[in-house]
Protein backbone atom coordinates (compact mmCIF):
# COMPACT_ATOMS: atom_id res chain seq x y z
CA UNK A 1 0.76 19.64 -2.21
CA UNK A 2 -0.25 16.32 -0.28
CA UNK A 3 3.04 15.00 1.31
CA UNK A 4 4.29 11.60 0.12
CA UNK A 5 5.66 8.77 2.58
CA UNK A 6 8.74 10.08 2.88
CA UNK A 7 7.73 13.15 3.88
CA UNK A 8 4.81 12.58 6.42
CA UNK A 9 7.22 9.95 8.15
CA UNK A 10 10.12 12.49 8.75
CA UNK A 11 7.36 14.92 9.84
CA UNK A 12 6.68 12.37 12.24
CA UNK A 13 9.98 11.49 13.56
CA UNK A 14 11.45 15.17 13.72
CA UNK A 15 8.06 16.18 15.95
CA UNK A 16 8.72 12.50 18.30
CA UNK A 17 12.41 13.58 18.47
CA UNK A 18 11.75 16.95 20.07
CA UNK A 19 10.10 15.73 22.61
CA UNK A 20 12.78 13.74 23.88
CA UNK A 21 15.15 14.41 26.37
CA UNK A 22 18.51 17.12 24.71
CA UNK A 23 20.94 14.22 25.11
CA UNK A 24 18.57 11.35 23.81
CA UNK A 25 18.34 13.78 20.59
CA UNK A 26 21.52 14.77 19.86
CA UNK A 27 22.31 10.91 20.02
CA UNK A 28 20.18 10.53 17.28
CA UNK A 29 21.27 13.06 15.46
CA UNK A 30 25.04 11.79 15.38
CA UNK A 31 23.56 8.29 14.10
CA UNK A 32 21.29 9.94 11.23
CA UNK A 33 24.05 12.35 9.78
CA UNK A 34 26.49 9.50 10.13
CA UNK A 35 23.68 7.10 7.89
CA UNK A 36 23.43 10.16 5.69
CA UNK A 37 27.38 10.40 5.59
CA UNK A 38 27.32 6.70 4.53
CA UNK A 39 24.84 7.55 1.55
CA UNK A 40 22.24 4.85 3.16
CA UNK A 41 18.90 6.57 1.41
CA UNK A 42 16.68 8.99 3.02
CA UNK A 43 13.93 6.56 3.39
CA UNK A 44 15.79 3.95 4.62
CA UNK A 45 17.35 6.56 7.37
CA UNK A 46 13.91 7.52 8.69
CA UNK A 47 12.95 4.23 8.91
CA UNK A 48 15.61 3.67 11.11
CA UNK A 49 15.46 6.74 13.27
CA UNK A 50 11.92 5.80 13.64
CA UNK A 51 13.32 2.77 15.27
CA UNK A 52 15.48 4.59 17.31
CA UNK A 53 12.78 7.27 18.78
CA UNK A 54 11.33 4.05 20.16
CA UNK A 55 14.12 2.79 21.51
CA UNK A 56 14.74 6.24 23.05
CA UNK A 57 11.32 6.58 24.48
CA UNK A 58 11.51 3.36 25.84
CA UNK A 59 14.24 4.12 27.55
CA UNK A 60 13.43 7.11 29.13
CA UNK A 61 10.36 5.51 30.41
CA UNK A 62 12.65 3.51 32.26
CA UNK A 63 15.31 6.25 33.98
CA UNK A 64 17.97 5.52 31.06
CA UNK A 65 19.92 7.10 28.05
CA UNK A 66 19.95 5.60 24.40
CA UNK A 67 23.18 6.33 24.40
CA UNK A 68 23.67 4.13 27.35
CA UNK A 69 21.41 1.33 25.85
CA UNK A 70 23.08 1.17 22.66
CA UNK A 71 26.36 0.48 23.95
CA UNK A 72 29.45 1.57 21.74
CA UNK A 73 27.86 3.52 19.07
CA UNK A 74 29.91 3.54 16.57
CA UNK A 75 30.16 -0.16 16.13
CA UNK A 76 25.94 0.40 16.51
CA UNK A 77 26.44 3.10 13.69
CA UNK A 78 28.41 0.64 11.64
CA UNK A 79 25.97 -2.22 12.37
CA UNK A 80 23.28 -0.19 10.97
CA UNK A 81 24.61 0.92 8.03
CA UNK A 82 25.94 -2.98 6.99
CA UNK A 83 22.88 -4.38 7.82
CA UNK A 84 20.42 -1.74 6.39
CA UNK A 85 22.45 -0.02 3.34
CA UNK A 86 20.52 -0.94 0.37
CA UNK A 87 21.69 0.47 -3.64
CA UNK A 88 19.58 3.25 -3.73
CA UNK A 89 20.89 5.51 -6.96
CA UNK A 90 17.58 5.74 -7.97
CA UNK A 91 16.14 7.30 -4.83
CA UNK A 92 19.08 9.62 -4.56
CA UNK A 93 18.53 10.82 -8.34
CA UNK A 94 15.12 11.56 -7.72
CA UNK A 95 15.55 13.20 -4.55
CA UNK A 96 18.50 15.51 -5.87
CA UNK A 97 16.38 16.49 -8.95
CA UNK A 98 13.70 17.29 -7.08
CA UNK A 99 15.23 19.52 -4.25
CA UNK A 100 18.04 20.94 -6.42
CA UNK A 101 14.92 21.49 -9.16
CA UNK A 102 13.33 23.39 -6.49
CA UNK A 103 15.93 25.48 -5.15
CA UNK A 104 16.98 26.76 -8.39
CA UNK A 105 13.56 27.98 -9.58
CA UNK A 106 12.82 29.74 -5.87
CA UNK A 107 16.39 31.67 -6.50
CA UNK A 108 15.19 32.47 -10.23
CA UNK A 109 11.83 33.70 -8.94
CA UNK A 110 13.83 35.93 -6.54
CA UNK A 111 16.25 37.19 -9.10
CA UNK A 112 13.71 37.61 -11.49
CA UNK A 113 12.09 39.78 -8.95
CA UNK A 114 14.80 41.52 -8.41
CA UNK A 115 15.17 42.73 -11.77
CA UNK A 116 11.74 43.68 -12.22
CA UNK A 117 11.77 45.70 -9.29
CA UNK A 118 14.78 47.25 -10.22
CA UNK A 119 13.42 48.07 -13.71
CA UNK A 120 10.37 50.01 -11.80
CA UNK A 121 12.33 52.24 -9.90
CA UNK A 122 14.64 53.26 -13.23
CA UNK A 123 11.24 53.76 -15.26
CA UNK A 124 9.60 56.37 -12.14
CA UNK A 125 13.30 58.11 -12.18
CA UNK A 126 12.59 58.30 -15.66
CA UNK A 127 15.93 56.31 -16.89
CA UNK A 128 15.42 53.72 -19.61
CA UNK A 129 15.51 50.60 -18.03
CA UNK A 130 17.29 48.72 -21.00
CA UNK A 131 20.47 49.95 -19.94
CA UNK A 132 20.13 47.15 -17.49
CA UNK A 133 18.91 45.06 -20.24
CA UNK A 134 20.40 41.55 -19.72
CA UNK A 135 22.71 39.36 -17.70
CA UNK A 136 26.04 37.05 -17.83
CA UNK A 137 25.73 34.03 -19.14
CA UNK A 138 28.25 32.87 -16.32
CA UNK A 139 25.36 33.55 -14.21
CA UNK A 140 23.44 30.54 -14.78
CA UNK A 141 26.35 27.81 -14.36
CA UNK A 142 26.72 29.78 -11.13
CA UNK A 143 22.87 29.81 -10.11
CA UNK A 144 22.93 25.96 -10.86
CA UNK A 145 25.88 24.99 -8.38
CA UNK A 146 24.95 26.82 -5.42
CA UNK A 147 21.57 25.75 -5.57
CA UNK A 148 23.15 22.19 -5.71
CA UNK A 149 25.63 23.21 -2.89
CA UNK A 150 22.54 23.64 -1.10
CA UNK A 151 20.53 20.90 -1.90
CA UNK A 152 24.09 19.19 -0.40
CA UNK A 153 24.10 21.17 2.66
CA UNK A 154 19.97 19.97 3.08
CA UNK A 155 21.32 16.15 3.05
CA UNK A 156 24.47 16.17 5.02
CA UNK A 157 24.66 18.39 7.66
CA UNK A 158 20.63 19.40 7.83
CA UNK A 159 20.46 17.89 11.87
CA UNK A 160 23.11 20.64 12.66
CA UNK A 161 21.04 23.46 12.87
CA UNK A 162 21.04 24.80 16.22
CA UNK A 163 17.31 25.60 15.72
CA UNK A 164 14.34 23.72 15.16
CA UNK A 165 10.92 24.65 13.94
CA UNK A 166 10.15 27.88 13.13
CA UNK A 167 13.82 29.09 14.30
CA UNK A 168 15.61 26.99 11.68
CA UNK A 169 13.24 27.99 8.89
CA UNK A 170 14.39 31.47 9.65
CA UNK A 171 18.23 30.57 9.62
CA UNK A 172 17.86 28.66 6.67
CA UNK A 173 16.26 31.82 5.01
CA UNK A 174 19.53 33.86 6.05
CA UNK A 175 21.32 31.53 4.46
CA UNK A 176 19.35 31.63 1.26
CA UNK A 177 19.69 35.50 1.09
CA UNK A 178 23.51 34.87 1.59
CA UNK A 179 23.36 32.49 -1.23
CA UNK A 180 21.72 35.13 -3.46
CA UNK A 181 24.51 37.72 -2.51
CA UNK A 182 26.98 35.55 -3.34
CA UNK A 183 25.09 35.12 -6.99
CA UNK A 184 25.14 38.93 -7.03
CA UNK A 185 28.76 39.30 -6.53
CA UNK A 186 29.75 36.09 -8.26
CA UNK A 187 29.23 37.35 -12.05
CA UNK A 188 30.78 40.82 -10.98
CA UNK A 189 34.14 39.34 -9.97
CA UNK A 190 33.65 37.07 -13.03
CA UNK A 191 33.11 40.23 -15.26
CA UNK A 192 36.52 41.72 -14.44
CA UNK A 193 38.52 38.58 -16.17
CA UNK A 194 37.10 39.29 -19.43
CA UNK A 195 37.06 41.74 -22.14
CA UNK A 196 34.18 43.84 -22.98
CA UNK A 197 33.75 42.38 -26.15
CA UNK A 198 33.78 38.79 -24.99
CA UNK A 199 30.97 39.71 -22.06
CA UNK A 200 28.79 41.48 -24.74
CA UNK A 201 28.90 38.43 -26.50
CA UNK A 202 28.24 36.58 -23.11
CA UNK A 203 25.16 38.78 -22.40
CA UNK A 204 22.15 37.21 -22.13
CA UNK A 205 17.91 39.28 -22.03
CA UNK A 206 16.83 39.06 -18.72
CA UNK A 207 13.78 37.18 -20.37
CA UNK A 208 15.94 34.05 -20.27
CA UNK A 209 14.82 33.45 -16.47
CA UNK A 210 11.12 32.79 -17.58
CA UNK A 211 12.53 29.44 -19.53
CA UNK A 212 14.71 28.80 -16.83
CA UNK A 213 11.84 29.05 -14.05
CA UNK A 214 9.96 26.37 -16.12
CA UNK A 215 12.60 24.30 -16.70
CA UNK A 216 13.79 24.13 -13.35
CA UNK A 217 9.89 23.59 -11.85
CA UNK A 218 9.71 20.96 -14.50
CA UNK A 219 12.16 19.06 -12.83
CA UNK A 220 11.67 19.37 -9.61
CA UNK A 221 7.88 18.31 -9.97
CA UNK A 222 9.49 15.33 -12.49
CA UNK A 223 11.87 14.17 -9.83
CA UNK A 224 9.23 14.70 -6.85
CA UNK A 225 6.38 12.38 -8.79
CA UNK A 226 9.11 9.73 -9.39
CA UNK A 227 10.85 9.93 -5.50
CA UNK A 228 7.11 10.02 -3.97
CA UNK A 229 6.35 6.59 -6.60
CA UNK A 230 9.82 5.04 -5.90
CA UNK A 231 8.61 5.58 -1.60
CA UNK A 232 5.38 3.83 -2.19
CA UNK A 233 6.94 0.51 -2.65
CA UNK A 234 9.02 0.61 0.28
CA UNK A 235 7.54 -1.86 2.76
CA UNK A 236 6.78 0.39 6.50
């Protein structure tokens, strides 16, 4: 998938920003996740930590800190964010769509899976794999708000990963098979504060993730066409 505006110019910035000195980068970092704290958009924050990278190279060119060239930087911070906060709802909507869209049909993939893995081994041990027929329908109000938890996590505390590159992909994959361990024990706990007769009626055929995949792909791609579109006509 070609990358939109958005996504070439963080590229862009994040690959600048490691080459700076450890100090000059964790400077930025503090500014960005205080923008993203402040709900200026994502584009607009880029924008502005493409700025900054300049400033920062500039800077060590000549012997010195940002830090030190900004001044105080909270008032800096705050400066920024009056100056530069524009309504974006719209962004944000499209953005969350896509990347919780996204999320939720890469952890229904997995779980889906899961279950067909599962069904293979009961079929070679010769057990009929319907006994496993179905899941909770609690399980899909829970799929829906971690995957939204992380799509938070992704917005407002991504720059504190204490690895970058192909290190953070990595922890952000242990994370993601915590996430899916938590779905697994989730519906269990859930399971014990209800009657037998109330979960049967709860019970859902594991053939329900197929819609769900769609669904979830459908909106992703939906809200990925429409953040890429609503990118276009920002002015670089």
């Amino acid at each position: 998938m070609k990358k939109n505006r958005w996504q070439q110019l963080k590229y862009d910035n994040e690959n600048k920003q490691w080459k700076l000195e450890p100090e000059n980068q964790e400077t930025l970092e503090e500014i960005i996740r205080f923008l993203y704290h402040e709900k200026v958009g994502v584009m607009e924050s880029e924008l502005i930590r493409r700025d900054l990278i300049s400033m920062a190279q500039e800077a060590e060119k000549n012997g010195e800190k940002l830090k030190t060239r900004l001044g105080d930087m909270e008032a800096f911070a705050r400066e920024l964010v009056s100056e530069r906060k524009k309504s974006c709802k719209e962004e944000r909507l499209y953005y969350s769509l896509w990347k919780t869209g996204k999320y939720l049909y890469i952890l229904w993939i997995s779980l889906a899976g899961i279950i067909f893995v599962n069904a293979l081994s009961m079929i070679r041990a010769g057990l009929d794999p319907g006994i496993a027929e179905g899941v909770n329908f609690l399980f899909i109000p829970y799929c829906i708000l971690l995957a939204f938890l992380i799509y938070s996590y992704d917005i407002y505390v991504q720059n504190l990963f204490p690895l970058k590159g192909t290190g953070g992909k990595v922890l952000r994959g242990i994370l993601v098979v915590g996430f899916l361990f938590l779905l697994n024990v989730l519906p269990r706990f859930t399971a014990d504060l209800w009657s037998s007769e109330t979960l049967e009626i709860l019970r859902v055929p594991n053939l329900i993730y197929l819609p769900l995949i769609l669904a979830a792909w459908l909106v992703s791609r939906w809200g990925y066409l429409r953040f890429s579109q609503y990118v276009e006509r920002i002015n670089l």
